[in-house]
PDB file of N, CA and C in Angstrom:
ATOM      1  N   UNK A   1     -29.788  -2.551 -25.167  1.00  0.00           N
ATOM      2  CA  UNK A   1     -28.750  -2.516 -24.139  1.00  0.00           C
ATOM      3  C   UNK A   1     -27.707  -1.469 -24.550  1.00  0.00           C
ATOM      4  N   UNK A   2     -27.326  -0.537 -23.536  1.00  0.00           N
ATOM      5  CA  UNK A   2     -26.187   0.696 -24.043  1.00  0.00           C
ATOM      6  C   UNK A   2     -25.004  -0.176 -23.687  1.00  0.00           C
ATOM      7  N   UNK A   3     -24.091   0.428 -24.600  1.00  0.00           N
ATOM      8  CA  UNK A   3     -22.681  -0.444 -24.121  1.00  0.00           C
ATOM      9  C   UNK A   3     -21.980   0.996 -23.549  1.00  0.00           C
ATOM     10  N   UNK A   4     -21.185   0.488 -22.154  1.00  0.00           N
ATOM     11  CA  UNK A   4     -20.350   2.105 -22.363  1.00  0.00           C
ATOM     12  C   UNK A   4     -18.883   1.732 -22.806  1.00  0.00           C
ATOM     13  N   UNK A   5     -18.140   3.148 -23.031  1.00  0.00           N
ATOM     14  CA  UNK A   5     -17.195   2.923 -23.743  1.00  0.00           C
ATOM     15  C   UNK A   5     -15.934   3.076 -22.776  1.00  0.00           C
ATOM     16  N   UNK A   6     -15.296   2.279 -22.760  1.00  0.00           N
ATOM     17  CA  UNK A   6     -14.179   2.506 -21.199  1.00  0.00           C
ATOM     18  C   UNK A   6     -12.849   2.825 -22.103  1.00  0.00           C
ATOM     19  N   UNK A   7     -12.291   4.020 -21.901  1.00  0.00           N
ATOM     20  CA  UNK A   7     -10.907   4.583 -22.633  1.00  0.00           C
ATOM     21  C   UNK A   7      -9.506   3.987 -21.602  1.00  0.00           C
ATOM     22  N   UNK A   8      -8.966   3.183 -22.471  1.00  0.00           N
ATOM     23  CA  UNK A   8      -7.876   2.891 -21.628  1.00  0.00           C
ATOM     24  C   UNK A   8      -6.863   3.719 -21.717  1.00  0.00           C
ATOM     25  N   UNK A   9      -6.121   3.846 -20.305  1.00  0.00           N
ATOM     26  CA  UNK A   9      -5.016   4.520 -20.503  1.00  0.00           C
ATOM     27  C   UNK A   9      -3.494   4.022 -19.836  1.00  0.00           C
ATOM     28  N   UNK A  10      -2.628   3.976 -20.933  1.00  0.00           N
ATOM     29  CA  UNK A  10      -1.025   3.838 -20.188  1.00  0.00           C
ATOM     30  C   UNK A  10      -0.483   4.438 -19.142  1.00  0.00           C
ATOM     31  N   UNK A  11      -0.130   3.662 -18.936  1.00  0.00           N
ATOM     32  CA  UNK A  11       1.099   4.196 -17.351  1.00  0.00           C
ATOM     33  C   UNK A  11       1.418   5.739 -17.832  1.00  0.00           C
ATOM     34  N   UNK A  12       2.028   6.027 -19.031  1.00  0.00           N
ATOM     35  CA  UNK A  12       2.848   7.006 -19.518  1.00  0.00           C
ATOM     36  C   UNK A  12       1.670   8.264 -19.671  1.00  0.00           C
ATOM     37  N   UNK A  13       0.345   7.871 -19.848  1.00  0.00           N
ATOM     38  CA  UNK A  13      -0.861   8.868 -20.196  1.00  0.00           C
ATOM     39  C   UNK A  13      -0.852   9.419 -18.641  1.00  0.00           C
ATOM     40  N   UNK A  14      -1.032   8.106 -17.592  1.00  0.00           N
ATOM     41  CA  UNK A  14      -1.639   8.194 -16.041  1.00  0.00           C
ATOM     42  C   UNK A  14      -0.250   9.635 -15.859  1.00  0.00           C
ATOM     43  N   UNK A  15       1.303   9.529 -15.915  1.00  0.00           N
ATOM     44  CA  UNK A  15       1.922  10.128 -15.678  1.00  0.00           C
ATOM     45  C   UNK A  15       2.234  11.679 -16.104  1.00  0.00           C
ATOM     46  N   UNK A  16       1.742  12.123 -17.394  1.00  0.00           N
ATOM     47  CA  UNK A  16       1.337  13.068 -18.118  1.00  0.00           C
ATOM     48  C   UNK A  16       0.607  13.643 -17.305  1.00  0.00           C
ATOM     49  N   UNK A  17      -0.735  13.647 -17.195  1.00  0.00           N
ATOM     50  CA  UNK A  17      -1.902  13.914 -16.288  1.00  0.00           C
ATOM     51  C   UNK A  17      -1.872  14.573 -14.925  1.00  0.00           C
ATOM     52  N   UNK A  18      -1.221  13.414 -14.510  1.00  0.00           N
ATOM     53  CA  UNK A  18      -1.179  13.651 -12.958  1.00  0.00           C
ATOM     54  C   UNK A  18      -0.312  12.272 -12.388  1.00  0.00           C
ATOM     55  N   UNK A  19       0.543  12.920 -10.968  1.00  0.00           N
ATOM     56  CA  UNK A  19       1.627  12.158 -10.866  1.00  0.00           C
ATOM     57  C   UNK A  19       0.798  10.899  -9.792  1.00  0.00           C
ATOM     58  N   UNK A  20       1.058   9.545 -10.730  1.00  0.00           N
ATOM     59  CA  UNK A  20       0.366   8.315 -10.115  1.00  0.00           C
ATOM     60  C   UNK A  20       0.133   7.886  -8.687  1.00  0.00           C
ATOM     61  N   UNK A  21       0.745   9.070  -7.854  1.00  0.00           N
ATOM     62  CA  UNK A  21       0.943   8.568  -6.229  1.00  0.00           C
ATOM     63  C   UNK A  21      -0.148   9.338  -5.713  1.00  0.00           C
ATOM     64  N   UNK A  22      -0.762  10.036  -6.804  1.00  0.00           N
ATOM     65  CA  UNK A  22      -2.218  10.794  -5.996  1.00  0.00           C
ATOM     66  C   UNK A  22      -3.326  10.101  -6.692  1.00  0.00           C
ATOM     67  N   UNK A  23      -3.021   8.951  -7.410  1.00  0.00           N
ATOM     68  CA  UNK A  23      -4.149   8.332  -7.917  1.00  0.00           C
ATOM     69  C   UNK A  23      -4.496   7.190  -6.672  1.00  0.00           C
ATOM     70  N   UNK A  24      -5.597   7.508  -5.965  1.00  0.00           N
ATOM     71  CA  UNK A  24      -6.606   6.715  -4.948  1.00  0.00           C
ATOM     72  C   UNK A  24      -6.323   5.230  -4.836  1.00  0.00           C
ATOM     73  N   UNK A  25      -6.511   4.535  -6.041  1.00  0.00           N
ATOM     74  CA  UNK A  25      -7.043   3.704  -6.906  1.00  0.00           C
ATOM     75  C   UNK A  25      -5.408   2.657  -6.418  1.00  0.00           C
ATOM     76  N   UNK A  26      -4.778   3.545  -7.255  1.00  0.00           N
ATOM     77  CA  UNK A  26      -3.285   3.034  -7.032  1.00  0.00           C
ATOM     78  C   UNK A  26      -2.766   2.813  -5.689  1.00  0.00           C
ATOM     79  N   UNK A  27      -2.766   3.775  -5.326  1.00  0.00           N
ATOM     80  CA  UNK A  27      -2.388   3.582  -3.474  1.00  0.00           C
ATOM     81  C   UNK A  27      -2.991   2.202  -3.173  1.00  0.00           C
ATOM     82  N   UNK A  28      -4.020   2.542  -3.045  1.00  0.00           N
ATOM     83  CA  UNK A  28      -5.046   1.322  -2.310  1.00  0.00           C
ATOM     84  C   UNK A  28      -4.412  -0.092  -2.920  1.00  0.00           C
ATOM     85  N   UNK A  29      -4.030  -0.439  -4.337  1.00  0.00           N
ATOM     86  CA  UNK A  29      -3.494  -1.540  -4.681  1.00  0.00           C
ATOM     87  C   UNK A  29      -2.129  -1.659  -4.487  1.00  0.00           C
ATOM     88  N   UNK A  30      -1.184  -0.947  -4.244  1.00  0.00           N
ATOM     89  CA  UNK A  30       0.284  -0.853  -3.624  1.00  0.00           C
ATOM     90  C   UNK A  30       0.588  -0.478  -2.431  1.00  0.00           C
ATOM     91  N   UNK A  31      -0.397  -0.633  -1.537  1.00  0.00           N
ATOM     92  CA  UNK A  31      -0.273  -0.412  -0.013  1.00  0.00           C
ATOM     93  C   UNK A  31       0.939  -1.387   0.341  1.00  0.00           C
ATOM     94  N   UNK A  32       0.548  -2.706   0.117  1.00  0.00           N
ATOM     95  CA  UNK A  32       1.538  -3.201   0.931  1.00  0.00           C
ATOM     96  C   UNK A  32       2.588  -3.399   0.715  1.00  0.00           C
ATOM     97  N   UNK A  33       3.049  -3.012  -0.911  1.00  0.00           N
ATOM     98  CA  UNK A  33       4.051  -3.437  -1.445  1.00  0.00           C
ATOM     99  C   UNK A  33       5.218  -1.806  -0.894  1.00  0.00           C
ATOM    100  N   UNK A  34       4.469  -0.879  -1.276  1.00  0.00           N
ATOM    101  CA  UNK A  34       5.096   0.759  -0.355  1.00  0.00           C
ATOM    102  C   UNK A  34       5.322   0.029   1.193  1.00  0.00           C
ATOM    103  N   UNK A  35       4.821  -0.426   1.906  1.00  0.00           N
ATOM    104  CA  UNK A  35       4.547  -0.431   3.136  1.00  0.00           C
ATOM    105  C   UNK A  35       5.964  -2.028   3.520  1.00  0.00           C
ATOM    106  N   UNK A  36       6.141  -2.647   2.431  1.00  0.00           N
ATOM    107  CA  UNK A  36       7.306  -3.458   2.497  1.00  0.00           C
ATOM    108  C   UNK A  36       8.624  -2.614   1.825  1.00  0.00           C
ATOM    109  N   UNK A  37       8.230  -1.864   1.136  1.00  0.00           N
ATOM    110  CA  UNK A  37       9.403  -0.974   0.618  1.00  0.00           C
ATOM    111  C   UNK A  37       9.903  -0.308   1.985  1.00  0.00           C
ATOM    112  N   UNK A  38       9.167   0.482   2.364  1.00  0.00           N
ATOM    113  CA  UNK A  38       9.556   1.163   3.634  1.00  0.00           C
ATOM    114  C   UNK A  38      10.471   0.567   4.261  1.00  0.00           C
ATOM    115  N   UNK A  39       9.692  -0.436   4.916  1.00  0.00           N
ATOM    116  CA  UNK A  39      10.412  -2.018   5.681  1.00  0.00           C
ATOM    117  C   UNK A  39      12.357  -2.212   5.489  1.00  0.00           C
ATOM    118  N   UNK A  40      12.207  -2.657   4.172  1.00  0.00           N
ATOM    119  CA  UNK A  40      13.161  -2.691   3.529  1.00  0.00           C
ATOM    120  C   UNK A  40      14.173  -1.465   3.762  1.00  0.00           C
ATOM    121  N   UNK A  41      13.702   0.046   2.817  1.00  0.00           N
ATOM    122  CA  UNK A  41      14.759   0.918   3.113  1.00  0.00           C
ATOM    123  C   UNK A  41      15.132   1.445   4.243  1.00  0.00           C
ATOM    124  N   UNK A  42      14.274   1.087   5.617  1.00  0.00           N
ATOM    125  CA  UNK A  42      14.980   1.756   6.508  1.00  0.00           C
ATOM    126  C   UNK A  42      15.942   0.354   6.987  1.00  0.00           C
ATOM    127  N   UNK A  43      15.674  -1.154   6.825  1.00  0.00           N
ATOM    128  CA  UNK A  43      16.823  -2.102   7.173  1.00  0.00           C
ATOM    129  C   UNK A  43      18.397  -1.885   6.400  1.00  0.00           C
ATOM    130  N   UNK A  44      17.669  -1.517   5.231  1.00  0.00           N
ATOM    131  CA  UNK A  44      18.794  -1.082   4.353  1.00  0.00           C
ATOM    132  C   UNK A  44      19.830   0.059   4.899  1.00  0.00           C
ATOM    133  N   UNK A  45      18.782   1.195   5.352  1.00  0.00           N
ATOM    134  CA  UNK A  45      19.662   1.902   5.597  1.00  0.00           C
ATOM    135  C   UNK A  45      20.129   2.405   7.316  1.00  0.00           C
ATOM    136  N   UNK A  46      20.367   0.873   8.013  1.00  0.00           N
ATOM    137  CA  UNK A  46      20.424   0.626   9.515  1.00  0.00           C
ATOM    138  C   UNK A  46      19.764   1.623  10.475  1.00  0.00           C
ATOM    139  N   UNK A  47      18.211   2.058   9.953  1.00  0.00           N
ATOM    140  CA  UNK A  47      17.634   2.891  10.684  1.00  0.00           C
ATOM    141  C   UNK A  47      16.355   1.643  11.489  1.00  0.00           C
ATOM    142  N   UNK A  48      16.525   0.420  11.230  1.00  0.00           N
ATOM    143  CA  UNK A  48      15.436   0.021  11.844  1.00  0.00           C
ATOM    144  C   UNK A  48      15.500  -0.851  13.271  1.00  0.00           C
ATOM    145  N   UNK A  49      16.688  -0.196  14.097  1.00  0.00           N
ATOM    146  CA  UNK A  49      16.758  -0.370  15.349  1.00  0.00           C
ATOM    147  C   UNK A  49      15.823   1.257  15.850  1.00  0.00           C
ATOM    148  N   UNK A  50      15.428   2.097  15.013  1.00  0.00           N
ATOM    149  CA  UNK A  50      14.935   3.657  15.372  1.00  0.00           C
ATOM    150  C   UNK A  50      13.382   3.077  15.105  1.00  0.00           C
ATOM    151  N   UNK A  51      12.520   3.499  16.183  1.00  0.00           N
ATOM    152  CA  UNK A  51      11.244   3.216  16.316  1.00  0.00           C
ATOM    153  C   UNK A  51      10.454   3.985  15.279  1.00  0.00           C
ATOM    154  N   UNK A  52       9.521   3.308  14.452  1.00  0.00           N
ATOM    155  CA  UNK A  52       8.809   4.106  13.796  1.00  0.00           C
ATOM    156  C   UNK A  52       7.199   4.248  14.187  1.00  0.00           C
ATOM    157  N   UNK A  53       7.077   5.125  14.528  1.00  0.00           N
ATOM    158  CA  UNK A  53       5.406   5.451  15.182  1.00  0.00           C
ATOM    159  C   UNK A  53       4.778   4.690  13.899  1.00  0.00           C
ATOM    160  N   UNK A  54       2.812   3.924  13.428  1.00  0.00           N
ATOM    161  CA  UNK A  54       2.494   3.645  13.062  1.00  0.00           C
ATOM    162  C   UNK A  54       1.922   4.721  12.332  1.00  0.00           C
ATOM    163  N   UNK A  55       1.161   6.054  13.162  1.00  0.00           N
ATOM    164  CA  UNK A  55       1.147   7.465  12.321  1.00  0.00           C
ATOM    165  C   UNK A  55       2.468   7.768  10.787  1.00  0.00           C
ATOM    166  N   UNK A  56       3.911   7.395  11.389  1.00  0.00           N
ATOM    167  CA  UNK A  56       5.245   7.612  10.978  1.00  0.00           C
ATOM    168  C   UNK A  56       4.857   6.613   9.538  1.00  0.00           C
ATOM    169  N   UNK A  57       4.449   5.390   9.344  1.00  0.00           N
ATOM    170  CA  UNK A  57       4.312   4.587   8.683  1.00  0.00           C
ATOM    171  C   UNK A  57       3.613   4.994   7.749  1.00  0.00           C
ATOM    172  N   UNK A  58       2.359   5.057   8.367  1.00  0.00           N
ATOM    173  CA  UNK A  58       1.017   5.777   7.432  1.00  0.00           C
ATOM    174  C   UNK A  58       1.471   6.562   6.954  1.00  0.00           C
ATOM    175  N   UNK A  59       1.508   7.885   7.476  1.00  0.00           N
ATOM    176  CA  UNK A  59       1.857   9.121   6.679  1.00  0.00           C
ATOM    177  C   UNK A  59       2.584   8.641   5.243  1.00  0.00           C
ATOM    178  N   UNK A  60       4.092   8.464   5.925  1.00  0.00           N
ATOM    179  CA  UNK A  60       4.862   7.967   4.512  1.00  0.00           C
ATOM    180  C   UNK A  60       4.426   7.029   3.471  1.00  0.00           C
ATOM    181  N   UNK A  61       3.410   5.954   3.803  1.00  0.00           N
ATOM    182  CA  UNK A  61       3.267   5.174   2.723  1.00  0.00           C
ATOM    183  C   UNK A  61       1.679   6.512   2.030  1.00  0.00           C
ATOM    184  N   UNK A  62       1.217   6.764   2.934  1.00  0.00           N
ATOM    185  CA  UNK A  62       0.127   7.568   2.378  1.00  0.00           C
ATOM    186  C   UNK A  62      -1.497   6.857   2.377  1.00  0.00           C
ATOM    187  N   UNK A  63      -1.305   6.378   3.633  1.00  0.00           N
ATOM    188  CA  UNK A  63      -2.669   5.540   4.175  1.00  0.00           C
ATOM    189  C   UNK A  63      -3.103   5.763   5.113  1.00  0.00           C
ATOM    190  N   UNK A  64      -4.462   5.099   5.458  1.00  0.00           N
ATOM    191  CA  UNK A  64      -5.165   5.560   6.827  1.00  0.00           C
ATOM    192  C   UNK A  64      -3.966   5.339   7.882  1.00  0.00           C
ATOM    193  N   UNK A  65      -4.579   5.947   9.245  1.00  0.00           N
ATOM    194  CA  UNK A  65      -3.702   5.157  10.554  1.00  0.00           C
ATOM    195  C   UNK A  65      -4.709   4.100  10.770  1.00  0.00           C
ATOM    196  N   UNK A  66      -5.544   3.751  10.308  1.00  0.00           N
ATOM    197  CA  UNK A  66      -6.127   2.229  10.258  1.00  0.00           C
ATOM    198  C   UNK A  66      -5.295   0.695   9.610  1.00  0.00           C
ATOM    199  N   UNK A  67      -4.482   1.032   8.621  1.00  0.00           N
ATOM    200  CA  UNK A  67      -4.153   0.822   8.043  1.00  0.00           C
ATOM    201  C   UNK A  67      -3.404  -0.593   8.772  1.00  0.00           C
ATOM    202  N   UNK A  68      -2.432  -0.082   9.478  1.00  0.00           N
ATOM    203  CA  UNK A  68      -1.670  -1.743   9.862  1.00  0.00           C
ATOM    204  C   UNK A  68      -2.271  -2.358  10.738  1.00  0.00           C
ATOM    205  N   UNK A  69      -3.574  -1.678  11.506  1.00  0.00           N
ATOM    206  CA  UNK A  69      -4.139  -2.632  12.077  1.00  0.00           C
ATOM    207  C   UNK A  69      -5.054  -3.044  11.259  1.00  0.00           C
ATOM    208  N   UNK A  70      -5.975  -2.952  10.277  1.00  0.00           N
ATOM    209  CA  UNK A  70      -5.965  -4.292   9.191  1.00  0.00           C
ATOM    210  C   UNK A  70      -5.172  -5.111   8.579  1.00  0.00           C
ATOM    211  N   UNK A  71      -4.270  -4.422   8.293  1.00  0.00           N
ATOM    212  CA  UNK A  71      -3.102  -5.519   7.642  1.00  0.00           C
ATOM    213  C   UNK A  71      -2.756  -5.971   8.970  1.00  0.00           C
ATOM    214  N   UNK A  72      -2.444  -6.502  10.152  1.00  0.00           N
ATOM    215  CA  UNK A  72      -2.401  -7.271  10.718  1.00  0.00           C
ATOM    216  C   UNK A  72      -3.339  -7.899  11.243  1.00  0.00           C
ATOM    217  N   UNK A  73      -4.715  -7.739  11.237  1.00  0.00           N
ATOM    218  CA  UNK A  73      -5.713  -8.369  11.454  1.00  0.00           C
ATOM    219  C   UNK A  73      -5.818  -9.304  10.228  1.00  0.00           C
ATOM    220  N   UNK A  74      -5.492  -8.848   8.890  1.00  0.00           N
ATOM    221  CA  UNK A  74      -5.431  -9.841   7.876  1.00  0.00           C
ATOM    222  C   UNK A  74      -4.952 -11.083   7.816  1.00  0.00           C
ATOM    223  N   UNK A  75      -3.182 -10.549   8.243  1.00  0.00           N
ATOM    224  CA  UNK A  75      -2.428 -11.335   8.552  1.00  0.00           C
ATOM    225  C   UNK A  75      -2.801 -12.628   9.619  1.00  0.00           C
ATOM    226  N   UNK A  76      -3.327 -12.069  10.901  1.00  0.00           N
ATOM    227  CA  UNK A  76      -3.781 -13.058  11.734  1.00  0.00           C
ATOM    228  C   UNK A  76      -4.791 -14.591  10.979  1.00  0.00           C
ATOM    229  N   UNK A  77      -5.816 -13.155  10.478  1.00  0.00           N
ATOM    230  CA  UNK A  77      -6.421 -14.132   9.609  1.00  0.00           C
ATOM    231  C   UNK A  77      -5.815 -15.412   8.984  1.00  0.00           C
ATOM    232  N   UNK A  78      -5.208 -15.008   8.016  1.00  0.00           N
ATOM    233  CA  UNK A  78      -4.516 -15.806   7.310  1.00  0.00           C
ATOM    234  C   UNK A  78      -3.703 -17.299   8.081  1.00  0.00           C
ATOM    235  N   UNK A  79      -3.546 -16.698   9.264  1.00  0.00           N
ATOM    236  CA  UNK A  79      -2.455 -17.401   9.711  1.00  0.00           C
ATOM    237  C   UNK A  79      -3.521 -18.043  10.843  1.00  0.00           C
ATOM    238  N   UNK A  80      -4.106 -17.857  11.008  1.00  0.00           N
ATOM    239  CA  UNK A  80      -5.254 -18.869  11.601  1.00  0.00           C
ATOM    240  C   UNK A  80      -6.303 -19.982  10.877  1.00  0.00           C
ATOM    241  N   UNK A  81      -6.369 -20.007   9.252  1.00  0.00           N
ATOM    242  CA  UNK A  81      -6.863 -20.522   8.125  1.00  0.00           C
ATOM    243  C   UNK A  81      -5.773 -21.284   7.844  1.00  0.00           C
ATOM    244  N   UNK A  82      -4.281 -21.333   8.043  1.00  0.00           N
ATOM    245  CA  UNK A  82      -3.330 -22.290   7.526  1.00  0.00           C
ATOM    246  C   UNK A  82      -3.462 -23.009   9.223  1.00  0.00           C
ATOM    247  N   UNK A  83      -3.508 -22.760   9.923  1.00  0.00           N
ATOM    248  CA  UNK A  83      -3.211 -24.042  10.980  1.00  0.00           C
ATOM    249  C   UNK A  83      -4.344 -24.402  11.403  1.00  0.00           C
ATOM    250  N   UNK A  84      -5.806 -23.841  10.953  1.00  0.00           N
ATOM    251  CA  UNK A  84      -6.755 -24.753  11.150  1.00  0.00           C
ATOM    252  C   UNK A  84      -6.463 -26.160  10.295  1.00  0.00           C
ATOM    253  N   UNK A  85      -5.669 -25.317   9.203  1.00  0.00           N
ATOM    254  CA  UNK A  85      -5.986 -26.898   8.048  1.00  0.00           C
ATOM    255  C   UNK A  85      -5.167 -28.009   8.469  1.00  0.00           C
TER     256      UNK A  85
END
């Protein structure tokens, strides 16, 4: 049996390299947490009476325009699994 050898690397290596917001990998696991940041800084900064296109969203967090319509299809999900129960 070959074993392979997996090199770990620190936050501080990932940043050296190349800047972590073009790592794929990463995006994909901080989608929603960018995508609540957003949320947040434009309440913060009384811009969220100003419409934001879902393109407007994507772009900035740096995701498909598929994107919130899965995360709200998720959401539905979810929220149809708590009141079945």
């Amino acid at each position: 049996m070959r074993l392979l050898r997996i090199k770990k690397e620190s936050a501080t290596d990932m940043l050296e390299n190349e800047h972590i917001t073009l790592d794929r990998n990463w995006c994909r696991e901080q989608s929603d947490r960018l995508a609540s940041w957003e949320i947040l800084r434009r309440h913060v900064l009384h811009e969220s009476g100003v419409a934001m296109t879902n393109g407007d969203l994507c772009d900035t967090i740096g995701v498909s325009s598929t994107y919130t319509i899965r995360l709200l299809k998720s959401i539905q999900k979810r929220l149809a699994e708590e009141n079945a129960e």
